[in-house]
C-alpha atoms as a PDB file:
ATOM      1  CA  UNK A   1     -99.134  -8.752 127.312  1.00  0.00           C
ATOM      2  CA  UNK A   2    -103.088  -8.135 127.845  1.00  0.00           C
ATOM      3  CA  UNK A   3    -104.763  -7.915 124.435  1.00  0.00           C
ATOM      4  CA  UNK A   4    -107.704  -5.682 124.395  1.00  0.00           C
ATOM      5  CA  UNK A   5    -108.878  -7.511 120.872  1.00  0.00           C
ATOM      6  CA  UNK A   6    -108.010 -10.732 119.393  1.00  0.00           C
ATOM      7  CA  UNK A   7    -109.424 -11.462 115.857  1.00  0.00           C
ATOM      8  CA  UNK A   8    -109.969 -15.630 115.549  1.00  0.00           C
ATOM      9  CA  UNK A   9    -109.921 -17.133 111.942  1.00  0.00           C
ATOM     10  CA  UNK A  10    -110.079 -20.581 110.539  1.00  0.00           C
ATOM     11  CA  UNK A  11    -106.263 -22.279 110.823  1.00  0.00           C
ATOM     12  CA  UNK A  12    -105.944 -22.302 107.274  1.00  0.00           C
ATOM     13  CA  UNK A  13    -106.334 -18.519 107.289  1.00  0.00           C
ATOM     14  CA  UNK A  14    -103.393 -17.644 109.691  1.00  0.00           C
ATOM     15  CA  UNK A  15    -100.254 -17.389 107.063  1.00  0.00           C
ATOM     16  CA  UNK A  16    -100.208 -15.875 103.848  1.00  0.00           C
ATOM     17  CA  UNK A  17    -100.454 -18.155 100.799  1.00  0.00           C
ATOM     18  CA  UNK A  18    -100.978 -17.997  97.258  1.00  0.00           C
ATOM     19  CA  UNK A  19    -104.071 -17.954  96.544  1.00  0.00           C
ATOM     20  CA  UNK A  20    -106.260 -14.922  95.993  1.00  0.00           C
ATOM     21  CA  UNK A  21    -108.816 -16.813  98.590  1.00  0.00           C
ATOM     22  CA  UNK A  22    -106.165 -16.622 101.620  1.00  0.00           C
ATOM     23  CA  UNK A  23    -104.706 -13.546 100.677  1.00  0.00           C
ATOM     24  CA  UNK A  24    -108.383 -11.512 100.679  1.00  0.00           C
ATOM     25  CA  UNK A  25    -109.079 -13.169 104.215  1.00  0.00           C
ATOM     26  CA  UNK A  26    -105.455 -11.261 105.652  1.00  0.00           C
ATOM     27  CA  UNK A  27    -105.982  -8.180 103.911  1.00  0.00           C
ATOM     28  CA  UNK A  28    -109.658  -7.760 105.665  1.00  0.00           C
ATOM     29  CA  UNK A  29    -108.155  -9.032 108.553  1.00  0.00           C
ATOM     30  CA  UNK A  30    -105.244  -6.616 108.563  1.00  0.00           C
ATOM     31  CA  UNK A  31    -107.924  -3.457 107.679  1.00  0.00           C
ATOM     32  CA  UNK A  32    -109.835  -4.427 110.834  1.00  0.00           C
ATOM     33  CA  UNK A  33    -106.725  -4.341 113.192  1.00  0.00           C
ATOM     34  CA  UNK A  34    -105.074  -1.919 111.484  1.00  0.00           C
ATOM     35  CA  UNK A  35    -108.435   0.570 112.074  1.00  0.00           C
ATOM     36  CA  UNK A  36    -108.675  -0.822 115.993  1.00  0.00           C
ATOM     37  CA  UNK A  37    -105.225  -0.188 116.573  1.00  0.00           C
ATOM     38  CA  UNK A  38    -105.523   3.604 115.734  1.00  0.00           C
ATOM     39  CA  UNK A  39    -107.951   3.509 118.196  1.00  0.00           C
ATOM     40  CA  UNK A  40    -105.498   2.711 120.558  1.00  0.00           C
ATOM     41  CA  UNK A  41    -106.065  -1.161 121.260  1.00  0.00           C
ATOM     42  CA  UNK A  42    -104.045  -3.913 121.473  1.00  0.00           C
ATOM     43  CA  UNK A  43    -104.975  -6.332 118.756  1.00  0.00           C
ATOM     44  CA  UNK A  44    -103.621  -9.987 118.219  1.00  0.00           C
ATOM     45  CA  UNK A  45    -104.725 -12.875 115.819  1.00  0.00           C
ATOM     46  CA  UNK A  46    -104.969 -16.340 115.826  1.00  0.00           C
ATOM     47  CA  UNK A  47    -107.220 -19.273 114.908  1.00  0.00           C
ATOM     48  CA  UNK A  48    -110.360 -20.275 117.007  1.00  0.00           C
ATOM     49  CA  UNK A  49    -108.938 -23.778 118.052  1.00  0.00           C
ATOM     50  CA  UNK A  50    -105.286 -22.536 118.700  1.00  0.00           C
ATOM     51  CA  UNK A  51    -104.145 -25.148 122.100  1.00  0.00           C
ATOM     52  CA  UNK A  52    -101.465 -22.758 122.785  1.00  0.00           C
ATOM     53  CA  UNK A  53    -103.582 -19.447 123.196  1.00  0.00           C
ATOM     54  CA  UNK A  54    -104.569 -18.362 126.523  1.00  0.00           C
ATOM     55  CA  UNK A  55    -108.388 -16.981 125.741  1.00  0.00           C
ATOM     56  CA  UNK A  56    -108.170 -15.265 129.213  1.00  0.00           C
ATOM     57  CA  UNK A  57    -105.663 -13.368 127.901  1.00  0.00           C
ATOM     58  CA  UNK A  58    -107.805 -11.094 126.059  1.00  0.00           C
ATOM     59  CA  UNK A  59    -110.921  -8.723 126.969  1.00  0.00           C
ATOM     60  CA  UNK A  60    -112.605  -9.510 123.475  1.00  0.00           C
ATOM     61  CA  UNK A  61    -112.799 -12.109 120.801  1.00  0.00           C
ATOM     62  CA  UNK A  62    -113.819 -10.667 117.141  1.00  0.00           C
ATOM     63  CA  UNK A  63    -115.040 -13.454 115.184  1.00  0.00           C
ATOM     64  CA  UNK A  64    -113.511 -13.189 111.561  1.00  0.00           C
ATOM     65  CA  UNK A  65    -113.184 -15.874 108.903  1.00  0.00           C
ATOM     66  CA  UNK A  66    -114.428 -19.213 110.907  1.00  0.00           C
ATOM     67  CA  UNK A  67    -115.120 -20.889 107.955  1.00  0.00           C
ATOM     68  CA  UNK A  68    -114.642 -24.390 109.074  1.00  0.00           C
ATOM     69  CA  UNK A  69    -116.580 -24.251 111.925  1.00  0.00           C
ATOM     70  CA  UNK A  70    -120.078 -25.931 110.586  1.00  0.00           C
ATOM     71  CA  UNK A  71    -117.765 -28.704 109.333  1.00  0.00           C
ATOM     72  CA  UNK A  72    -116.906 -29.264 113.017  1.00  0.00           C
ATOM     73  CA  UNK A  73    -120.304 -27.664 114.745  1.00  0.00           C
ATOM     74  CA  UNK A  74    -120.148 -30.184 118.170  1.00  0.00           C
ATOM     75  CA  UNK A  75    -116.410 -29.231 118.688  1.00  0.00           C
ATOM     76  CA  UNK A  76    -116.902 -25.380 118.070  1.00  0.00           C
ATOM     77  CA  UNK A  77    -119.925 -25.565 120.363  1.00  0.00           C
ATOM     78  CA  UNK A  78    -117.903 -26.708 123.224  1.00  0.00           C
ATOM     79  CA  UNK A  79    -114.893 -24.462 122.596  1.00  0.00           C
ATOM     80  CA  UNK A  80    -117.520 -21.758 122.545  1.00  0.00           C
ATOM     81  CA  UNK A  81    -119.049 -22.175 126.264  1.00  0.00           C
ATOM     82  CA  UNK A  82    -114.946 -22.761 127.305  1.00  0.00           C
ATOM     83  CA  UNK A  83    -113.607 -19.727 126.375  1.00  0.00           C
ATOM     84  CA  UNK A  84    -116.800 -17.765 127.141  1.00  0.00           C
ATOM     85  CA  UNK A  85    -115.631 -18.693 130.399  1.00  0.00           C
ATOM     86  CA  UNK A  86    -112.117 -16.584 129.983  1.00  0.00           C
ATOM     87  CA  UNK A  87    -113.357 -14.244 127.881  1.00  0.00           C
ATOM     88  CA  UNK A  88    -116.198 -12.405 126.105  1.00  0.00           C
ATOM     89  CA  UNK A  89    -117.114 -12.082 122.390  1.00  0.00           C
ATOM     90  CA  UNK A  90    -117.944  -9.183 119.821  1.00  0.00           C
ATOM     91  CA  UNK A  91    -121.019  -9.660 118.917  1.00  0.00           C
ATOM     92  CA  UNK A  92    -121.991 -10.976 121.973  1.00  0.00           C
ATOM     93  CA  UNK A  93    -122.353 -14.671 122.990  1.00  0.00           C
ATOM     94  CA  UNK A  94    -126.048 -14.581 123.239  1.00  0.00           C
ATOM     95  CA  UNK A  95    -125.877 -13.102 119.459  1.00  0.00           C
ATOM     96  CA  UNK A  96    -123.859 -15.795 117.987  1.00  0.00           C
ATOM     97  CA  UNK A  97    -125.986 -18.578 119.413  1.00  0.00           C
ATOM     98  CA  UNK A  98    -129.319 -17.443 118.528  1.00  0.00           C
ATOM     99  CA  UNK A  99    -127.235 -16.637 114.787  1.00  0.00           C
ATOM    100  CA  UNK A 100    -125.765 -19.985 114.462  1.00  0.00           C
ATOM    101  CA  UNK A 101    -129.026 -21.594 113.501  1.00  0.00           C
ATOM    102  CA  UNK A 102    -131.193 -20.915 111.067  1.00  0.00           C
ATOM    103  CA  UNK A 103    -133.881 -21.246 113.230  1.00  0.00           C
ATOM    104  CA  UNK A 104    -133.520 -17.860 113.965  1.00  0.00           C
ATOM    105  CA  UNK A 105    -135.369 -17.259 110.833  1.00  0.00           C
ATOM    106  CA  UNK A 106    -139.001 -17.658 112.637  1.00  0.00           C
ATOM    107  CA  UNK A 107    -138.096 -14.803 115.475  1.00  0.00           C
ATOM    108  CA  UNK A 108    -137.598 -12.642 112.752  1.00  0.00           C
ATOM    109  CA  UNK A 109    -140.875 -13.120 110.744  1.00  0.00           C
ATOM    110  CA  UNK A 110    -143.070 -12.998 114.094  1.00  0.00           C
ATOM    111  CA  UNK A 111    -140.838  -9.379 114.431  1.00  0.00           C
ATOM    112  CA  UNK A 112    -142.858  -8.769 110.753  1.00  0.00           C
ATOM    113  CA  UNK A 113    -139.246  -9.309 108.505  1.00  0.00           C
ATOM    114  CA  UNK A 114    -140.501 -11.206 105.836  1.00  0.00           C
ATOM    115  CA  UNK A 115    -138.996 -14.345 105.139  1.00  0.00           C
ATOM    116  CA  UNK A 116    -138.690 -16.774 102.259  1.00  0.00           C
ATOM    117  CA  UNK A 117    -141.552 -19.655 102.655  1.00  0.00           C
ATOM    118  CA  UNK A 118    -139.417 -22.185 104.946  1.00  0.00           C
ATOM    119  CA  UNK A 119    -140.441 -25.268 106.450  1.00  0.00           C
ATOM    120  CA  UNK A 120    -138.517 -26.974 109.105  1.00  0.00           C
ATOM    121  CA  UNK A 121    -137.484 -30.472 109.065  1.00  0.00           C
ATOM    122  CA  UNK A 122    -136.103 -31.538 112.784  1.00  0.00           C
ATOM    123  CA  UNK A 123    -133.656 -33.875 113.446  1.00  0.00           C
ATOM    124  CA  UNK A 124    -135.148 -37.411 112.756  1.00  0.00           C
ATOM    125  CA  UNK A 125    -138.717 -36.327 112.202  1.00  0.00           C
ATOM    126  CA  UNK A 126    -139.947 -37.919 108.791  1.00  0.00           C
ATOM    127  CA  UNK A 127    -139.151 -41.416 107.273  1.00  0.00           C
ATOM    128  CA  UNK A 128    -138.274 -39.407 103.371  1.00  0.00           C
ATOM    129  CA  UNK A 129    -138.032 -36.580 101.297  1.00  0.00           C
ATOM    130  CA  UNK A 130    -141.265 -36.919 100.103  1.00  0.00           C
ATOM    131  CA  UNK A 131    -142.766 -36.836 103.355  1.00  0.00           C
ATOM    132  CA  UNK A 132    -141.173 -33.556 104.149  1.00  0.00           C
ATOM    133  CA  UNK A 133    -142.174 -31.985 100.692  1.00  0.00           C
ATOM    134  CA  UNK A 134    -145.783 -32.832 101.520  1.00  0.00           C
ATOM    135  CA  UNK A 135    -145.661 -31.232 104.980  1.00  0.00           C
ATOM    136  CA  UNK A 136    -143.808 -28.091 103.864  1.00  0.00           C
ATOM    137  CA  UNK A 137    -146.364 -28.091 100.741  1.00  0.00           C
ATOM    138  CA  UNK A 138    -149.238 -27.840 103.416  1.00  0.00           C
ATOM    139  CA  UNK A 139    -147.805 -25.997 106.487  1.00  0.00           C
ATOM    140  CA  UNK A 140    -145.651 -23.641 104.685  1.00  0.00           C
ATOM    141  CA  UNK A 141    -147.681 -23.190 101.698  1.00  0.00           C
ATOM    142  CA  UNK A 142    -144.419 -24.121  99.491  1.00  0.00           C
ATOM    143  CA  UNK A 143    -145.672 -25.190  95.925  1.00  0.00           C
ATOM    144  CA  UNK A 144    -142.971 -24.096  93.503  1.00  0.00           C
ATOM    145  CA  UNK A 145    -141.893 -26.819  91.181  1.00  0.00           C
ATOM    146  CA  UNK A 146    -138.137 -26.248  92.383  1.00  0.00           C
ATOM    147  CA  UNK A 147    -136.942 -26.606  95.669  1.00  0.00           C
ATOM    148  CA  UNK A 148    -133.603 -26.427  97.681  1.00  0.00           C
ATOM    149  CA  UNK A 149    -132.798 -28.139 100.703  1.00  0.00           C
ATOM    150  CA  UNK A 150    -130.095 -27.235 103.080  1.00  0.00           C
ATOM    151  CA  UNK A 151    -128.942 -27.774 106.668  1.00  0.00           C
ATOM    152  CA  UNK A 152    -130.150 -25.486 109.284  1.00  0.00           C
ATOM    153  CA  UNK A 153    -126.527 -24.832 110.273  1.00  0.00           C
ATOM    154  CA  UNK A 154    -124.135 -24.700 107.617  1.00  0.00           C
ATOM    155  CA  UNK A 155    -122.149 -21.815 105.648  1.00  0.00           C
ATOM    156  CA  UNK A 156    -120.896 -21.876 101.993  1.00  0.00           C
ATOM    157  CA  UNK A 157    -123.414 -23.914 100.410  1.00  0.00           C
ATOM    158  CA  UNK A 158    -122.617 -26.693 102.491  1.00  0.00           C
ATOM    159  CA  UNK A 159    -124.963 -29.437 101.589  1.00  0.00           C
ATOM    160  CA  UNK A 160    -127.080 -27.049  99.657  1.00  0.00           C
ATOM    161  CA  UNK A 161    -129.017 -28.899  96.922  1.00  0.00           C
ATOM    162  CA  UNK A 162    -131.615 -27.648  94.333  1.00  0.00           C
ATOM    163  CA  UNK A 163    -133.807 -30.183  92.593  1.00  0.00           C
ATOM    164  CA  UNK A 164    -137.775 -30.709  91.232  1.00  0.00           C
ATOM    165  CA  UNK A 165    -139.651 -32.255  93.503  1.00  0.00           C
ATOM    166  CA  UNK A 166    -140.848 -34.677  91.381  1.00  0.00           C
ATOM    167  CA  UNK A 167    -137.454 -36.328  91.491  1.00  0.00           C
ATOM    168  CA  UNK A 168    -137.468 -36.249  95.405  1.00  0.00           C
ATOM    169  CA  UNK A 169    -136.347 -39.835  95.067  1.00  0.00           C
ATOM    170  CA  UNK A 170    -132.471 -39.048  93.312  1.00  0.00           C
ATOM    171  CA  UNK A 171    -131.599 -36.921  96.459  1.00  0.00           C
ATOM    172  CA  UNK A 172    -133.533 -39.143  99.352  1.00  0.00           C
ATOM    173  CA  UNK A 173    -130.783 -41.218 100.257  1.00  0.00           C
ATOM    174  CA  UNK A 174    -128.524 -38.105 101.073  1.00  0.00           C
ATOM    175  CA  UNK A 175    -131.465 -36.405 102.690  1.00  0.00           C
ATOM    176  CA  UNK A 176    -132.080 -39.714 105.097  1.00  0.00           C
ATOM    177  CA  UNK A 177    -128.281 -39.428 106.025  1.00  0.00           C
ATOM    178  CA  UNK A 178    -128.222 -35.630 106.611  1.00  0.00           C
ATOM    179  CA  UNK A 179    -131.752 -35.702 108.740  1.00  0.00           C
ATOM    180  CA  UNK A 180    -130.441 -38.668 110.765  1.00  0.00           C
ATOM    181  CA  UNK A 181    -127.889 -35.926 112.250  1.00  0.00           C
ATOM    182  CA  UNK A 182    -128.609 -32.771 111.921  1.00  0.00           C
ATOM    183  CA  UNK A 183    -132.016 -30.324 111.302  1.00  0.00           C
ATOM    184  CA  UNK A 184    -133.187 -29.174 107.499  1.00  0.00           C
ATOM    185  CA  UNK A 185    -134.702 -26.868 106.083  1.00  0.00           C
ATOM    186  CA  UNK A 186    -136.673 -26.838 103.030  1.00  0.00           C
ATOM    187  CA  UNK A 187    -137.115 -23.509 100.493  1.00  0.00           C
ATOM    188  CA  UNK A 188    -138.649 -22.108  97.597  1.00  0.00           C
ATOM    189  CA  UNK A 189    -136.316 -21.730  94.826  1.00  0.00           C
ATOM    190  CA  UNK A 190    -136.045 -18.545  94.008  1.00  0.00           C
ATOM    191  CA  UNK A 191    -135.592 -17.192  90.556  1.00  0.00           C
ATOM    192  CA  UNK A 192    -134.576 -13.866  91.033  1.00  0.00           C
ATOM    193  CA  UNK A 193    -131.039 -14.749  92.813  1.00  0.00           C
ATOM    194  CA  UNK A 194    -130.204 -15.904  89.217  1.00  0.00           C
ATOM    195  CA  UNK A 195    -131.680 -13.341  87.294  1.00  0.00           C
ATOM    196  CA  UNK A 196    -130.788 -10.620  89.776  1.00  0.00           C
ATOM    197  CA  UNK A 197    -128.356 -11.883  92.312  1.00  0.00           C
ATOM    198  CA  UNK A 198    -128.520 -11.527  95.706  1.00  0.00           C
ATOM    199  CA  UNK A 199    -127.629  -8.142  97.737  1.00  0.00           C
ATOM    200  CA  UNK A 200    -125.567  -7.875 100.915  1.00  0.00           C
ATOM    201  CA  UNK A 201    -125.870  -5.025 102.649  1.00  0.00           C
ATOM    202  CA  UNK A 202    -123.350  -4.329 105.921  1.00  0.00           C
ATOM    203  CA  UNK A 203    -123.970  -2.596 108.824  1.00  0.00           C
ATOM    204  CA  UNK A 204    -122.182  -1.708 112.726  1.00  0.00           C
ATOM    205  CA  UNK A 205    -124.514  -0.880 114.821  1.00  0.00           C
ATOM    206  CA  UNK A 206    -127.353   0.523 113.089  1.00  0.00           C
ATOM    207  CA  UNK A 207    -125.167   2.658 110.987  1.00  0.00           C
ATOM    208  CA  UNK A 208    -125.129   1.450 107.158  1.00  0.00           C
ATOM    209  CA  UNK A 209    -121.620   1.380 106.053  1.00  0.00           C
ATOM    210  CA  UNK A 210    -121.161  -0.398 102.377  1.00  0.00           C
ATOM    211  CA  UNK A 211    -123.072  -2.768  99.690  1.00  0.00           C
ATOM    212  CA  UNK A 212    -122.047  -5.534  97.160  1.00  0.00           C
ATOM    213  CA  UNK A 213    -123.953  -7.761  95.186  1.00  0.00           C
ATOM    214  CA  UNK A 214    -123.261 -11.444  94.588  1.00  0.00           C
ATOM    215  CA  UNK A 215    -124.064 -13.104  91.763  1.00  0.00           C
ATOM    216  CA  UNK A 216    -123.678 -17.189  90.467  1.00  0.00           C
ATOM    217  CA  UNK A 217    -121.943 -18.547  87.559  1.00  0.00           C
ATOM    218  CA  UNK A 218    -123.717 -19.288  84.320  1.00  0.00           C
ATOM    219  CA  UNK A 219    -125.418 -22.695  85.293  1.00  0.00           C
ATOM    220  CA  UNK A 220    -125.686 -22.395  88.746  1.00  0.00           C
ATOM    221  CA  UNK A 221    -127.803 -21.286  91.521  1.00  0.00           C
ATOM    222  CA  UNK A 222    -124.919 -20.594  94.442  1.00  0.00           C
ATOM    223  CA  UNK A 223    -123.387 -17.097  94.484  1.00  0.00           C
ATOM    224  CA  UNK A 224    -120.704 -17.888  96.700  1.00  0.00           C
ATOM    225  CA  UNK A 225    -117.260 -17.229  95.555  1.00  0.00           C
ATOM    226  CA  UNK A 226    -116.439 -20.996  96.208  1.00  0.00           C
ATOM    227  CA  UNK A 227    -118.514 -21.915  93.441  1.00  0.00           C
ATOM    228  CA  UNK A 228    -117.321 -19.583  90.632  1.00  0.00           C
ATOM    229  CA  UNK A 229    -119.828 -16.824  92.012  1.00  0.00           C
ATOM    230  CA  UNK A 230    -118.651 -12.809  91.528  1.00  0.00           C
ATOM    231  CA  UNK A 231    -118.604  -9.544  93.198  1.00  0.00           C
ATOM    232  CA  UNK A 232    -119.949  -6.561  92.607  1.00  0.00           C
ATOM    233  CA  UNK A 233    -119.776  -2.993  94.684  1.00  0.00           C
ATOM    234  CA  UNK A 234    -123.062  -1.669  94.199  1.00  0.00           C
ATOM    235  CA  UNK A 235    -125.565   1.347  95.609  1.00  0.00           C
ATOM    236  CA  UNK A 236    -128.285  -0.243  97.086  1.00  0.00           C
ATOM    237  CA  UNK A 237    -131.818   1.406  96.774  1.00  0.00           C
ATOM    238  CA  UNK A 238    -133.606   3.126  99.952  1.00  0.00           C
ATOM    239  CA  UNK A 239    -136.097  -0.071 100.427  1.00  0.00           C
ATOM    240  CA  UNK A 240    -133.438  -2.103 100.222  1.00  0.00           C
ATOM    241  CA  UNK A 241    -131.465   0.002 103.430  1.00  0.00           C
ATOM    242  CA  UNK A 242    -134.650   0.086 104.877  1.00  0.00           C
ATOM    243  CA  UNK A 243    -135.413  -3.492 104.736  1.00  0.00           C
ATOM    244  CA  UNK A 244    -132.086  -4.303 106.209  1.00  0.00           C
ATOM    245  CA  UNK A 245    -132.490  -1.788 109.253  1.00  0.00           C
ATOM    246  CA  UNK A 246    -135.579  -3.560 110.126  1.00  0.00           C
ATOM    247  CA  UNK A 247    -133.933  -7.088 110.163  1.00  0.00           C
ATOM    248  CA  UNK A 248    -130.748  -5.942 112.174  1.00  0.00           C
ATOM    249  CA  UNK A 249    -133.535  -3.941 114.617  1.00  0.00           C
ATOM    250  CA  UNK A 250    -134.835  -7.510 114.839  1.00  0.00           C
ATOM    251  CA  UNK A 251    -132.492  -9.028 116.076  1.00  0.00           C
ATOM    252  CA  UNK A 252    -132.215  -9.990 120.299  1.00  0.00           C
ATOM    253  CA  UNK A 253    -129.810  -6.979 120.497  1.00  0.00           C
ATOM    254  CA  UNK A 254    -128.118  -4.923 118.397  1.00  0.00           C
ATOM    255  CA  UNK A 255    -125.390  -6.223 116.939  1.00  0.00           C
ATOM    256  CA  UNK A 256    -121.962  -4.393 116.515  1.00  0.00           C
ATOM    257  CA  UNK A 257    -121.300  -5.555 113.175  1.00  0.00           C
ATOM    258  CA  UNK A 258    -124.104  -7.181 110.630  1.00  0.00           C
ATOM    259  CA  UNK A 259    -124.633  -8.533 107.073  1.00  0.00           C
ATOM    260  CA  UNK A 260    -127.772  -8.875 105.602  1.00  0.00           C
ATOM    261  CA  UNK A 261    -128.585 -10.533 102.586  1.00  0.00           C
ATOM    262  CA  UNK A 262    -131.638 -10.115 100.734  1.00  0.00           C
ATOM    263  CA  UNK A 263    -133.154 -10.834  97.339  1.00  0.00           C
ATOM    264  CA  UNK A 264    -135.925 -10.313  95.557  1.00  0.00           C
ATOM    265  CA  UNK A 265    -138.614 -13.372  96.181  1.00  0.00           C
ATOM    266  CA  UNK A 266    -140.936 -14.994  93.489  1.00  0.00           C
ATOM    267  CA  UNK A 267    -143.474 -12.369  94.138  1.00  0.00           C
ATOM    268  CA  UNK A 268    -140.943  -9.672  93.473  1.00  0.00           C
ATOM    269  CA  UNK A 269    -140.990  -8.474  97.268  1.00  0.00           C
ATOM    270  CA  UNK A 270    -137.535  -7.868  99.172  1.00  0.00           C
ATOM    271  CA  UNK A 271    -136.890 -11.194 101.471  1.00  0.00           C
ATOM    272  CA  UNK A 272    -134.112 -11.831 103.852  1.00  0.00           C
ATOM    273  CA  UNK A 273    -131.668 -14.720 102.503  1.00  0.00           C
ATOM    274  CA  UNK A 274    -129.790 -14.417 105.718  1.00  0.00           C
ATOM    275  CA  UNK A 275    -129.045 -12.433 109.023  1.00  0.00           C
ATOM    276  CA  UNK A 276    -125.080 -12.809 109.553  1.00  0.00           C
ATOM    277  CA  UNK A 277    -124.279 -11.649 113.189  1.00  0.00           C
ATOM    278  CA  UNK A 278    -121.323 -14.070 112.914  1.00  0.00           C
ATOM    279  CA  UNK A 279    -118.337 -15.041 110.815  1.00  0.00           C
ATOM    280  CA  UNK A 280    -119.358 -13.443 107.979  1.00  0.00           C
ATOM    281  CA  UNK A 281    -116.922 -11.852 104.829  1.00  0.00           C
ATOM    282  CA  UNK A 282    -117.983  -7.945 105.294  1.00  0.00           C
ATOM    283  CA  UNK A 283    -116.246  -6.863 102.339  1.00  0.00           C
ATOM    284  CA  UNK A 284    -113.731  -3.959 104.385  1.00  0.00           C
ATOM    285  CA  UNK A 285    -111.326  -3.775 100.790  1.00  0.00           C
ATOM    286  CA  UNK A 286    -114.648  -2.679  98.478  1.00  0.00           C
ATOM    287  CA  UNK A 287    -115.290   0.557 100.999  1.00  0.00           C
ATOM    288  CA  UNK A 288    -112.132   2.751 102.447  1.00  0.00           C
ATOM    289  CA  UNK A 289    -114.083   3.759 105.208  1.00  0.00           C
ATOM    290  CA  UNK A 290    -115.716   0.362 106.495  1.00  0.00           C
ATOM    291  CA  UNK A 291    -112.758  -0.630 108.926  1.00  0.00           C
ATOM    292  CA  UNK A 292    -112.994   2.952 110.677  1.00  0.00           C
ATOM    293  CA  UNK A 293    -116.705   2.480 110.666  1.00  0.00           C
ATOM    294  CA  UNK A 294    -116.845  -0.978 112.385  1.00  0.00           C
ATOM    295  CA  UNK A 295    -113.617   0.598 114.795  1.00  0.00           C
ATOM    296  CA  UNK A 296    -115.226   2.976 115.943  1.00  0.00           C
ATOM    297  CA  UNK A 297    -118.663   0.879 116.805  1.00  0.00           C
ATOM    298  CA  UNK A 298    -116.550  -1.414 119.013  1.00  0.00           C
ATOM    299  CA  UNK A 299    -114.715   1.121 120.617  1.00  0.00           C
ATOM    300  CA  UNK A 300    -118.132   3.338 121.016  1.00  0.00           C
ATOM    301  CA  UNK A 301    -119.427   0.166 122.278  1.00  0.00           C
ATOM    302  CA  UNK A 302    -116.754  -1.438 124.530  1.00  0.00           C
ATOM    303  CA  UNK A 303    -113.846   0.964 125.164  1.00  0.00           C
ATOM    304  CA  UNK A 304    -115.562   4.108 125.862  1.00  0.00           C
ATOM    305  CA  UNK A 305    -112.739   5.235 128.111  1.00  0.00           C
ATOM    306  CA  UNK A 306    -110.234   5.215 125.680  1.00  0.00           C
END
């Protein structure tokens, strides 16, 4: 049987088990087809590196809950161009590659979205940490006393680290081994995520759907669930709707389905912590009317005849 939509998940994701992790990952999952079958498609669901799925099998791919794919970046990456070959992808494919990389941050601040100070350290392009600190301190104007570090492609926290930078030295050997491979990106740290939290704000098409806020665990700095970080449903504030608008207007094109995150810098002014055109958790059990939303956006967008 043809499907019109497939939704592709992480293995680990595909059968139910016991922990609340797993289980929140179906339930979404199950909202989304549920909402895209009463629009009359055909909807299947499987994991990204399934051998025994035939991609061409399907009109579109719906990226869901890919969470393992920055652990394995050079064998996603040539999956990707394969089955873009068989099939096509929602959000696009030229979406997901510009998304992938963080990189994508300096398209948006030339579009005017401001941007937390970021300096970028290529792959293989200074000798230390220190050396990086002083180039970010004078090309990206980055003087706070804390800093974090993280990869330019990565997803929950992976190889996120805060430290001083006077003690640039405890974290250079992991630094050397992590540049050697792979692009970084140096930050600001940013006090209000842990005083505040940090906001995510969803959106399909340019239609705002649903808000939560994430915040860390006493004694830490990462509001990811992973790490002991919570969730709140919240109302977000006009500037903070607008703010989002004009990062998802940003963007190459506009995306079906989006999640912006955003936060309150250390001059008090909303900043973009992230653009997520792909993979990301969007939340569809804190708002009833999210899956219908983000149904009716693909449908509007791709299956206008039905």
């Amino acid at each position: 049987m043809r499907l019109d939509v497939v939704l592709v998940t992480d293995k680990r994701y595909l059968q139910p088990k016991e922990d609340a992790y797993t289980k929140n990952v179906i339930l979404e999952d199950q909202l989304v087809a549920d909402a895209l079958q009463n629009k009359g498609l055909k909807v299947g669901r499987t994991y990204w590196d399934d051998p025994n799925f035939d991609w061409g099998s399907t009109k579109y791919v719906i990226f869901r809950a890919v969470w393992d794919y920055f652990h394995r970046i050079t064998e996603f990456k040539k999956w990707f161009e394969a089955t873009a070959q068989k099939t096509k992808f929602i959000n696009s494919k030229n979406l997901v590659e510009w998304n992938l990389d963080k990189h994508y941050f300096i398209d948006l601040a030339n579009a005017g979205v401001h941007v937390p100070k970021t300096y970028f350290i290529e792959k293989r392009s200074v000798e230390s940490l220190v050396d990086a600190i002083e180039e970010a301190t004078i090309e990206a104007d980055i003087q706070s006393k804390h800093l974090i570090l993280k990869p330019c492609i990565a997803g929950g926290a992976r190889y996120t680290y805060k430290f001083e930078r006077k003690d640039w030295h405890n974290l250079n050997k992991q630094f050397l081994q992590l540049i050697a491979r792979e692009a970084m990106m140096l930050q600001e740290f940013q006090t209000n995520i842990i005083k505040e939290g940090e906001f995510s704000l969803i959106f399909f098409g340019d239609t705002y759907s649903h808000a939560i806020l994430k915040k860390a665990k006493p004694g830490d700095f990462r509001v990811q669930d992973d790490f002991g970080g919570s969730v709140h449903h919240i109302q977000p504030t006009k500037a903070q709707i607008q703010f989002a608008l004009q990062a998802v207007h940003a963007a190459p094109e506009l995306p079906v389905y989006s999640r912006i995150d955003l936060f309150k810098d250390n001059d008090n002014q909303l900043a973009l912590a992230e653009l997520e055109l792909f993979e990301p958790e969007l939340w569809f059990r804190t708002s009833k009317k999210a899956a219908q939303i983000f149904a009716n956006s693909v449908v509007e967008n791709y299956f206008k005849s039905i």
